[in-house]
Protein backbone atom coordinates (compact mmCIF):
# COMPACT_ATOMS: atom_id res chain seq x y z
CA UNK A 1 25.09 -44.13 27.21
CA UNK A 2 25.42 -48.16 26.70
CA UNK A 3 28.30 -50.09 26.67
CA UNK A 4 27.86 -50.55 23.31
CA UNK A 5 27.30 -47.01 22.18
CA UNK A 6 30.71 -46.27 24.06
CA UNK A 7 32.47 -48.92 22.31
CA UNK A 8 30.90 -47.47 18.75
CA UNK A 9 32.64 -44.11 19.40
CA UNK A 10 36.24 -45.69 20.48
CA UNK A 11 36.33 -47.72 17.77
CA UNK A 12 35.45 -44.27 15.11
CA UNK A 13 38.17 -42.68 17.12
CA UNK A 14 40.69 -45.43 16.73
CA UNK A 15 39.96 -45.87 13.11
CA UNK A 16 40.33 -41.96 12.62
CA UNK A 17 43.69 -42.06 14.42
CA UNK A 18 44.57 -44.47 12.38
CA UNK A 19 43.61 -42.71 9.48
CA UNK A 20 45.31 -39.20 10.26
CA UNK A 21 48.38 -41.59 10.89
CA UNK A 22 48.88 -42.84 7.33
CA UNK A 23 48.14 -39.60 5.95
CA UNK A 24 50.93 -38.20 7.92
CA UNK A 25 53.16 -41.15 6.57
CA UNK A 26 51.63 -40.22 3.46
CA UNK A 27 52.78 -36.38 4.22
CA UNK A 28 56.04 -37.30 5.09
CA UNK A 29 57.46 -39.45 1.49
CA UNK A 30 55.34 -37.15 -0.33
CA UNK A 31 54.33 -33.52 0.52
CA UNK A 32 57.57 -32.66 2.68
CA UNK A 33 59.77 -33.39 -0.26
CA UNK A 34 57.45 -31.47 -2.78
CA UNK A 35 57.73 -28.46 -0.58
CA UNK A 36 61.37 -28.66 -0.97
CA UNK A 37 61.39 -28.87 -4.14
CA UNK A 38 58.99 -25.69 -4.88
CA UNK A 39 61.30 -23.46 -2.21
CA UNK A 40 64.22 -24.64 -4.52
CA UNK A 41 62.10 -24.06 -7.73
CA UNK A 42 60.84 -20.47 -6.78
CA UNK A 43 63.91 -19.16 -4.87
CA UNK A 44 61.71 -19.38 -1.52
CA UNK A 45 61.58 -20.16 2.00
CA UNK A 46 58.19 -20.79 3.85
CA UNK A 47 58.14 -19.89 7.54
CA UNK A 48 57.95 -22.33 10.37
CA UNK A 49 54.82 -21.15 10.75
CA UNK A 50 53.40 -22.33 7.33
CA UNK A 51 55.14 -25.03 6.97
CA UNK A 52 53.37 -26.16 10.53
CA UNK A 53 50.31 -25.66 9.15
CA UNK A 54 50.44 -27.07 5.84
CA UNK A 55 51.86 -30.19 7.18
CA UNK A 56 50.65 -30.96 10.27
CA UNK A 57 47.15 -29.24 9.50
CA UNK A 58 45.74 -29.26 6.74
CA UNK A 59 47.00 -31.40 4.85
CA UNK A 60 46.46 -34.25 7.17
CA UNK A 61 42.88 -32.95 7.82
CA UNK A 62 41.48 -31.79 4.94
CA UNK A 63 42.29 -35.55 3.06
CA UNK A 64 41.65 -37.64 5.89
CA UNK A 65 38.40 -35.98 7.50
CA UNK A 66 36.19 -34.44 4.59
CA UNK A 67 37.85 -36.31 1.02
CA UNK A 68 37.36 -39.56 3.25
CA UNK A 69 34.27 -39.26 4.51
CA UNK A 70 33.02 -37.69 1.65
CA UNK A 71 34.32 -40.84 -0.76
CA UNK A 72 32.68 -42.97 2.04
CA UNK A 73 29.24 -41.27 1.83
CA UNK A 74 29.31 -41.74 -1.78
CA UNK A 75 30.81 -45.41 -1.46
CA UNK A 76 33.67 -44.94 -3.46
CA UNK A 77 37.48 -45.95 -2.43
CA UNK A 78 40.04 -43.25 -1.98
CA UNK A 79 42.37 -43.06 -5.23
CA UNK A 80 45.97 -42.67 -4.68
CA UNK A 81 45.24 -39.63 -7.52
CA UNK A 82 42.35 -37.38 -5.12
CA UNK A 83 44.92 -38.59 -2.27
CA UNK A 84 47.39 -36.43 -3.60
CA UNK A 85 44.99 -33.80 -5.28
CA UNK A 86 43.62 -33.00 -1.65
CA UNK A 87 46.90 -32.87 0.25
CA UNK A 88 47.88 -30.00 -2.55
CA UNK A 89 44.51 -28.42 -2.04
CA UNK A 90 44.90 -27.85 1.34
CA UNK A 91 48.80 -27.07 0.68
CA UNK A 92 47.26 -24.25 -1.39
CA UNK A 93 44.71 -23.12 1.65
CA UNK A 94 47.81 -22.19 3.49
CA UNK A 95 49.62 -20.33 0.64
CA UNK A 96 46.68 -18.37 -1.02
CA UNK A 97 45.76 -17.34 3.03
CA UNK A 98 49.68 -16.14 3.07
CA UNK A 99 49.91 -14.17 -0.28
CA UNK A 100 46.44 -12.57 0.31
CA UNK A 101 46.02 -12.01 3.71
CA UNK A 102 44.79 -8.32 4.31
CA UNK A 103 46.34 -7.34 7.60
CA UNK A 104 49.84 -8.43 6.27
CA UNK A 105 49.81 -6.84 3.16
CA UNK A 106 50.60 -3.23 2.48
CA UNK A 107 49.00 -1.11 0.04
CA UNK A 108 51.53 -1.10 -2.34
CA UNK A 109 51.41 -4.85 -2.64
């Protein structure tokens, strides 16, 4: 691999860093205090568990690696509206995977 070709992938790296950086700044004024607000709003609590997930997971991945790169491919810019559209889709990975997970469920449920 060339010198060049090695300095190609650090800089992709560093700009996806960078990327899943402000999304979790993004995460942080927006999607922790929405969660709050829904607990409060449905008499809930999620788990440690889920809330690990939805923030640190998926909702910094699913926005920053495939909207991204999918707006990219497509040469479009990221709007602040499909920003916040794909942080609650994959908010609502997490809780559909909760409510209907099979193993966790009983029948009567």
């Amino acid at each position: 691999m060339s010198l060049s070709s090695k300095l190609n992938v650090v800089k992709v790296l560093i700009k996806f860093l960078w990327k899943l950086y402000l999304q979790k700044r993004y995460n942080d004024r927006y999607l922790t205090p929405y969660l709050k607000s829904m607990e409060i709003k449905y008499n809930g609590r999620f788990s440690k568990t889920e809330l690990m997930r939805i923030q640190r997971i998926d909702s910094l991945f699913m926005p920053v690696y495939f909207v991204q790169r999918l707006k990219s491919l497509y040469g479009t810019t990221y709007t602040a509206i499909e920003r916040k559209r794909s942080v609650l889709l994959g908010t609502a990975a997490v809780i559909f995977d909760e409510l209907f997970d099979q193993e966790t469920l009983t029948a009567n449920q």
